[in-house]
Structures are given as C-alpha cells and as structure tokens.
Protein backbone atom coordinates (compact mmCIF):
# COMPACT_ATOMS: atom_id res chain seq x y z
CA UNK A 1 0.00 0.00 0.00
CA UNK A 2 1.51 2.97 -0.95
CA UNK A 3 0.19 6.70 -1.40
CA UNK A 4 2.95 9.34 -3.72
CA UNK A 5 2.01 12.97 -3.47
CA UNK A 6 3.72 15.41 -5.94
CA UNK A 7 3.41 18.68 -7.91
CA UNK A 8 4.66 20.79 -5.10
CA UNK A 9 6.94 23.51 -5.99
CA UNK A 10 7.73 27.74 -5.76
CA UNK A 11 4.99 29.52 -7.04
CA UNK A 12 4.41 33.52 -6.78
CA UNK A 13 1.05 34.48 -4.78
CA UNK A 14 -1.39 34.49 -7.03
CA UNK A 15 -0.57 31.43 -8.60
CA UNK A 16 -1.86 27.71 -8.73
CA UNK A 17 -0.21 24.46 -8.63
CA UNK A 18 -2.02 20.84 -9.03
CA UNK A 19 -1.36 18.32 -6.40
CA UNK A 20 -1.27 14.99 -7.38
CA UNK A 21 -1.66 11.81 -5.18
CA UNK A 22 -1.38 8.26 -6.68
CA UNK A 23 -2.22 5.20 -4.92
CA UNK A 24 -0.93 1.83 -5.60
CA UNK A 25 -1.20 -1.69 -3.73
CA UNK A 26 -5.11 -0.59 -3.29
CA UNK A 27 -8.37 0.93 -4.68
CA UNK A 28 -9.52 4.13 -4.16
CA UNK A 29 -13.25 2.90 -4.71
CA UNK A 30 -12.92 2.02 -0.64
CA UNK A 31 -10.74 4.70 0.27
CA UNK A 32 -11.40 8.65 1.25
CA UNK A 33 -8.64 10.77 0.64
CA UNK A 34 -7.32 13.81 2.35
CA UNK A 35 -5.21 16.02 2.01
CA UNK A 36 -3.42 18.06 5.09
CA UNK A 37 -0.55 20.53 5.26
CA UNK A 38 2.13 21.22 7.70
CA UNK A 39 3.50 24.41 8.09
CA UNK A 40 6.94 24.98 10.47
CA UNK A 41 5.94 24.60 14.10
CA UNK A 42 2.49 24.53 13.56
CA UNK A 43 -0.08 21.02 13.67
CA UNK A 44 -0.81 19.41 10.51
CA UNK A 45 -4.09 20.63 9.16
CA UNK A 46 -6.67 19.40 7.21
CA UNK A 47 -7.25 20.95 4.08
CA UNK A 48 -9.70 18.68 1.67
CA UNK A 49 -10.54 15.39 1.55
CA UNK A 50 -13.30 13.55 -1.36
CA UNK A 51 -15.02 10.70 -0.43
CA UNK A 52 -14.61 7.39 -1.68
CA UNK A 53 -17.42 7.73 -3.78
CA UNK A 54 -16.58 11.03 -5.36
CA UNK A 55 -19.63 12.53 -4.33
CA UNK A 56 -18.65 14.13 -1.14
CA UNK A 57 -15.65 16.49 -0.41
CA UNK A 58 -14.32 19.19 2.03
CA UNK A 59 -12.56 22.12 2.48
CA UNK A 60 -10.54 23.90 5.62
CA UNK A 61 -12.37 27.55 5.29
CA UNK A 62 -9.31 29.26 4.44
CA UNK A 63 -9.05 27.38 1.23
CA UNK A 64 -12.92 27.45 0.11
CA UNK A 65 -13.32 28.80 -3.22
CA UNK A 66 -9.45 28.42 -4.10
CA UNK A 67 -8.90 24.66 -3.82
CA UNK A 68 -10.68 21.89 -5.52
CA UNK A 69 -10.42 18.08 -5.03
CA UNK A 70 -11.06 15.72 -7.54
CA UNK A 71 -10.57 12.24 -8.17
CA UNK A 72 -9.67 10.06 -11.13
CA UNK A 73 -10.17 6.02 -10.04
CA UNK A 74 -9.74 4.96 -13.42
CA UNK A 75 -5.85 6.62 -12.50
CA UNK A 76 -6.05 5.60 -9.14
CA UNK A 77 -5.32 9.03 -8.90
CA UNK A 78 -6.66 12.32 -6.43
CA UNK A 79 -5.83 15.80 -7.29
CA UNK A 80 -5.95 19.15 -5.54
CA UNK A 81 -6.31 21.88 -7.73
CA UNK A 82 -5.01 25.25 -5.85
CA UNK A 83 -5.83 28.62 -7.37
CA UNK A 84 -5.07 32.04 -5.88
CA UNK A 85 -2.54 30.51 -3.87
CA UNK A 86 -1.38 32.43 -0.24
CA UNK A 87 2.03 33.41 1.17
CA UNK A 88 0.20 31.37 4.05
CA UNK A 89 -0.44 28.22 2.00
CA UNK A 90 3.21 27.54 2.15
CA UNK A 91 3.63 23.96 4.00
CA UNK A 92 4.33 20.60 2.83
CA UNK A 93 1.49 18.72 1.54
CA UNK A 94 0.51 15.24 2.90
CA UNK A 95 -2.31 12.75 1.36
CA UNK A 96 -3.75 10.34 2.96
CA UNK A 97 -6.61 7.29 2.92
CA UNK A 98 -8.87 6.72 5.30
CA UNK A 99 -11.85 4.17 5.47
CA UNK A 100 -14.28 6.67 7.00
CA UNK A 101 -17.40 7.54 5.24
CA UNK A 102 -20.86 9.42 5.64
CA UNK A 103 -21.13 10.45 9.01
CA UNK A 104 -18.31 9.83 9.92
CA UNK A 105 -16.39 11.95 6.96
CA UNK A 106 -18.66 14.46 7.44
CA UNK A 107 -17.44 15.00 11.14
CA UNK A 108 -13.90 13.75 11.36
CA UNK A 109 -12.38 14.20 8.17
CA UNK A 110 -10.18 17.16 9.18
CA UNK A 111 -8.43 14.67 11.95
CA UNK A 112 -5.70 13.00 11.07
CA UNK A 113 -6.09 10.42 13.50
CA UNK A 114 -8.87 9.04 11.20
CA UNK A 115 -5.88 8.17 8.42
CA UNK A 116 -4.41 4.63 8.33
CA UNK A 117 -2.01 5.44 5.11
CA UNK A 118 0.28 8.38 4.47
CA UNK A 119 2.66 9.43 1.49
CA UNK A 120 5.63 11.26 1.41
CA UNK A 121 5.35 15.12 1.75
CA UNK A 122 5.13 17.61 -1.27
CA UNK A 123 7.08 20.99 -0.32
CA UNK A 124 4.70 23.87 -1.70
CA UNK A 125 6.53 27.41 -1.34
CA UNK A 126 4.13 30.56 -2.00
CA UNK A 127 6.64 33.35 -2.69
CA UNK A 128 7.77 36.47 -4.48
C-alpha cells in the first residue's frame, strides 16, 4: 500500500499548482482521501478530503473557493487543484486514505487520526 504525493513547488502568490496523489497496492473505490498541510511549528491541518465515492468532499475555510479536489479512479489518482494561492499556503502537503465515510467523513475528516495510510510530503513554497 503505498500513497505518492507530488506537484509541489515555488509559485508567486497568485498562482496555482495541481497536487497529485497516486495510490498503488489498493483501490480508491474504498478509500477517502485527504489532504493536510504542515507548516513549520504549527499542527498538521486538514485541508480537503473527497469521499470514496466522489460525491462528497471538504474544504478547511481558508481554502474554500481556491482549492478543488477531484478524483480520477480509473488513475487511481486524487488531485488538488489550488488557485489564488497564499504566502500562508506555504507547508508541505501530505495525502492520505482513510476508510471513514458518511457520518463519519462528514465529522472527522479534518483529523488526522482518522488516516491509516500516508505518502511522502510535497514541499509547496508561495513566494515572491
């Protein structure tokens, strides 16, 4: 089981940058997927997450109406789309599956508690 996150990078404010997160060694037709952020000395936060399904997804507030989350199962593939990107979006970005759905989504999907598998971080750097 194994989750890669990439398309991090330097981007001026303003900008956008697509997040990708392939899974391999399972499907994401069981699997929600989040996505959380880590800035220096500061918790991991939640930032998105899309149900297994497709049908459901989230956003932090801070990134409503900038990010989008999307997946492609026939890739095996979830993407986060960020647009209008913030000096204070700079963190490295995590995904992550979980096997939590419906209520339970709806209510916990910001925690990272509720993750069983992690990938590597993606460094994303929101500078002039």
């Amino acid at each position: 089981v194994q989750l890669q996150a990439s398309g991090g990078g330097l981007v001026q404010p303003g900008g956008s940058l697509r997040l990708s997160c392939a899974a391999s060694g399972f499907t994401l037709d069981y699997y929600a997927i989040g996505w959380f952020r880590q800035a220096p000395g500061k918790e991991r936060e939640g930032v998105s997450c899309i149900s297994s399904s497709g049908g459901s997804t989230y956003y932090l507030d801070s990134v409503k109406g900038r990010f989008t989350i999307s997946t492609d199962n026939a890739k095996n593939t979830v993407y986060l789309q960020m647009n209008s990107l913030k000096a204070e979006d700079t963190a490295v970005y995590f995904c992550a599956a979980s096997l939590l759905t419906t209520t339970g989504l709806r209510d916990y999907w910001f925690s990272p508690l509720e993750y069983d598998y992690w990938g590597q971080g993606t460094q994303v750097t929101v500078s002039s």
